[in-house]
PDB file of N, CA and C in Angstrom:
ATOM      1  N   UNK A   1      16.854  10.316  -0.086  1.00  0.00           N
ATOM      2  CA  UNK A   1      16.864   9.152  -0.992  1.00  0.00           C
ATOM      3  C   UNK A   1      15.511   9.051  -1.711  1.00  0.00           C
ATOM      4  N   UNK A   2      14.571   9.069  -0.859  1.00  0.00           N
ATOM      5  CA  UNK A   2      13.226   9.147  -1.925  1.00  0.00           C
ATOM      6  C   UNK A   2      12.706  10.133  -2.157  1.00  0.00           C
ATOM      7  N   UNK A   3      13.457  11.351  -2.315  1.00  0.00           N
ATOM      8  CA  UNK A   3      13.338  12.642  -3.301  1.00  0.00           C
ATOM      9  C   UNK A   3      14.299  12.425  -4.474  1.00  0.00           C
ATOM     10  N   UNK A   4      15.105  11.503  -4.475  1.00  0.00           N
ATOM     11  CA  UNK A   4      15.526  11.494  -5.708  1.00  0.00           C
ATOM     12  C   UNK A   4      14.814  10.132  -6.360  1.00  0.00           C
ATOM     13  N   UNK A   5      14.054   9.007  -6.048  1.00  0.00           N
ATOM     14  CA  UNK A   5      13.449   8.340  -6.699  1.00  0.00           C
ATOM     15  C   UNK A   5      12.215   9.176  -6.848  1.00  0.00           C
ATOM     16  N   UNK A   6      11.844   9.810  -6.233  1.00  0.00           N
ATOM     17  CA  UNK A   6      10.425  10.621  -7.182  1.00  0.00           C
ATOM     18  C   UNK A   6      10.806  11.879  -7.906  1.00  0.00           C
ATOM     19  N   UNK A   7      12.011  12.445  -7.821  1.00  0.00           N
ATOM     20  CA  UNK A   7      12.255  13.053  -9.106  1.00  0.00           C
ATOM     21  C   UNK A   7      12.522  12.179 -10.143  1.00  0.00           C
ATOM     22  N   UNK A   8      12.917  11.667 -10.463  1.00  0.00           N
ATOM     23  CA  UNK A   8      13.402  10.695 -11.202  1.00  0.00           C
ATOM     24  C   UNK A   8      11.996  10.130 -11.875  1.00  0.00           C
ATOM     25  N   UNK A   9      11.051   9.553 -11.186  1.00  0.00           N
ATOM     26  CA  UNK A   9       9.985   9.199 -11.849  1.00  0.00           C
ATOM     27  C   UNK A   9       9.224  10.496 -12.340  1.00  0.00           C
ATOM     28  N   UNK A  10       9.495  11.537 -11.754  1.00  0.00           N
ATOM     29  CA  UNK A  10       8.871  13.018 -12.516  1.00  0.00           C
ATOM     30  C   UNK A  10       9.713  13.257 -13.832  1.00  0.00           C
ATOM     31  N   UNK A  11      10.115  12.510 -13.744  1.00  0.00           N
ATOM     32  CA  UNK A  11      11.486  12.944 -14.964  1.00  0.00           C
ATOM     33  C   UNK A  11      10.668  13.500 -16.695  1.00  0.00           C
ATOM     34  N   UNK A  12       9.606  12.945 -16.322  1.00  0.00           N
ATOM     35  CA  UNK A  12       9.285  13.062 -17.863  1.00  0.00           C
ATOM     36  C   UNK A  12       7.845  14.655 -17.876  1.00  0.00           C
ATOM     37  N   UNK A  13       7.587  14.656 -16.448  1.00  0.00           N
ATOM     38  CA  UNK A  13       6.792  15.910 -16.399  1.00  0.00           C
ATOM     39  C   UNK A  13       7.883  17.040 -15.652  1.00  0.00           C
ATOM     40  N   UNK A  14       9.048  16.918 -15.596  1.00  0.00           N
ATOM     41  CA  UNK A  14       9.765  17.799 -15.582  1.00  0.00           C
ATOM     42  C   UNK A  14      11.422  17.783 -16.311  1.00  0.00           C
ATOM     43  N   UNK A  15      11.187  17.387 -17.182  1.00  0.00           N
ATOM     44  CA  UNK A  15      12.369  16.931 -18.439  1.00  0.00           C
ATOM     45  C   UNK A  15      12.868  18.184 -18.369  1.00  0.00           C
ATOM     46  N   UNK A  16      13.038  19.454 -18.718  1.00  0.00           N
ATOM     47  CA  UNK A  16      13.462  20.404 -19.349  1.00  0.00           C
ATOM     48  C   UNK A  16      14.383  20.880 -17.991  1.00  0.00           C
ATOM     49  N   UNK A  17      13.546  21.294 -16.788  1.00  0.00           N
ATOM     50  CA  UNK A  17      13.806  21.371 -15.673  1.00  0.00           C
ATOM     51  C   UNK A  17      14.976  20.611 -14.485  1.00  0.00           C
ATOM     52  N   UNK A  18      15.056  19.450 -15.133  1.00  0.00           N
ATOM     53  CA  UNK A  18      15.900  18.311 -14.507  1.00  0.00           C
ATOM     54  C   UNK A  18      17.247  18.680 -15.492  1.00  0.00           C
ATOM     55  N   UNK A  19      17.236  18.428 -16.550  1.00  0.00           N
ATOM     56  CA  UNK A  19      18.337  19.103 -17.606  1.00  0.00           C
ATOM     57  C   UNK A  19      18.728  20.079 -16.934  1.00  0.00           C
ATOM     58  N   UNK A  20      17.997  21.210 -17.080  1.00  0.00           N
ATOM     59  CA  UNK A  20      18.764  22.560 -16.614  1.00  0.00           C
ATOM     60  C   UNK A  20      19.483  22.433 -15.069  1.00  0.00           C
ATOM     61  N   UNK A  21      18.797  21.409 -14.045  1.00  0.00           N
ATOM     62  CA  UNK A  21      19.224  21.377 -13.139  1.00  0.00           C
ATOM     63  C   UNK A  21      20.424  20.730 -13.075  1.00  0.00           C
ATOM     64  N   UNK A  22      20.975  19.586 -13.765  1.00  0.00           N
ATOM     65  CA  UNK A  22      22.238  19.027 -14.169  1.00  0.00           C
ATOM     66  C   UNK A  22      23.136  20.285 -14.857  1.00  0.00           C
ATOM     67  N   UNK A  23      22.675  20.532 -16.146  1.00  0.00           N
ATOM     68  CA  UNK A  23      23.617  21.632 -16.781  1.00  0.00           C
ATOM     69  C   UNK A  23      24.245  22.506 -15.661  1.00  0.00           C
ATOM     70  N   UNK A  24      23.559  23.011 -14.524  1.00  0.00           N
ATOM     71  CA  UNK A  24      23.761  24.220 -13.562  1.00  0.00           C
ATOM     72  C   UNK A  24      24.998  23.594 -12.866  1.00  0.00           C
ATOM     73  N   UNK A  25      24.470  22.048 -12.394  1.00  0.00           N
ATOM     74  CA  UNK A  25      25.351  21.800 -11.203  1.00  0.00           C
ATOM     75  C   UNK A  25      26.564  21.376 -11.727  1.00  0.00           C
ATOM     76  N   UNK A  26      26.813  21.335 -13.615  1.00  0.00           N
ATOM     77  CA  UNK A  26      27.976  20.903 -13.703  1.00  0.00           C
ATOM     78  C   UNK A  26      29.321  22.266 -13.569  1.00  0.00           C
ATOM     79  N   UNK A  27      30.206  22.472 -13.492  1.00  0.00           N
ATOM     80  CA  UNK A  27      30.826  23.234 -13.263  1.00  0.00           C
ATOM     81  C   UNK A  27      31.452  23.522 -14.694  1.00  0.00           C
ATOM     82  N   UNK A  28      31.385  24.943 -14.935  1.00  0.00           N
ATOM     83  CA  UNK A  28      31.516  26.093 -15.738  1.00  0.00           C
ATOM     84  C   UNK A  28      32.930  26.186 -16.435  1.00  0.00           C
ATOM     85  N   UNK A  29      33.620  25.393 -17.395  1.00  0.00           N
ATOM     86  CA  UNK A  29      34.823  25.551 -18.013  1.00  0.00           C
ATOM     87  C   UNK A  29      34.687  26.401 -18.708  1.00  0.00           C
TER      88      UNK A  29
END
């Protein structure tokens, strides 16, 4: 739980990174 509130506040020194990590986990149509 508070690895995802401090990603989340990293959100903006790891923007590109957090994206790609969503894009990945969405599943591949």
């Amino acid at each position: 739980y508070l690895f995802i509130i401090r990603r989340i506040r990293s959100v903006p020194k790891n923007f590109l990174f957090f994206i790609l990590s969503s894009y990945m986990s969405l599943p591949i149509y």
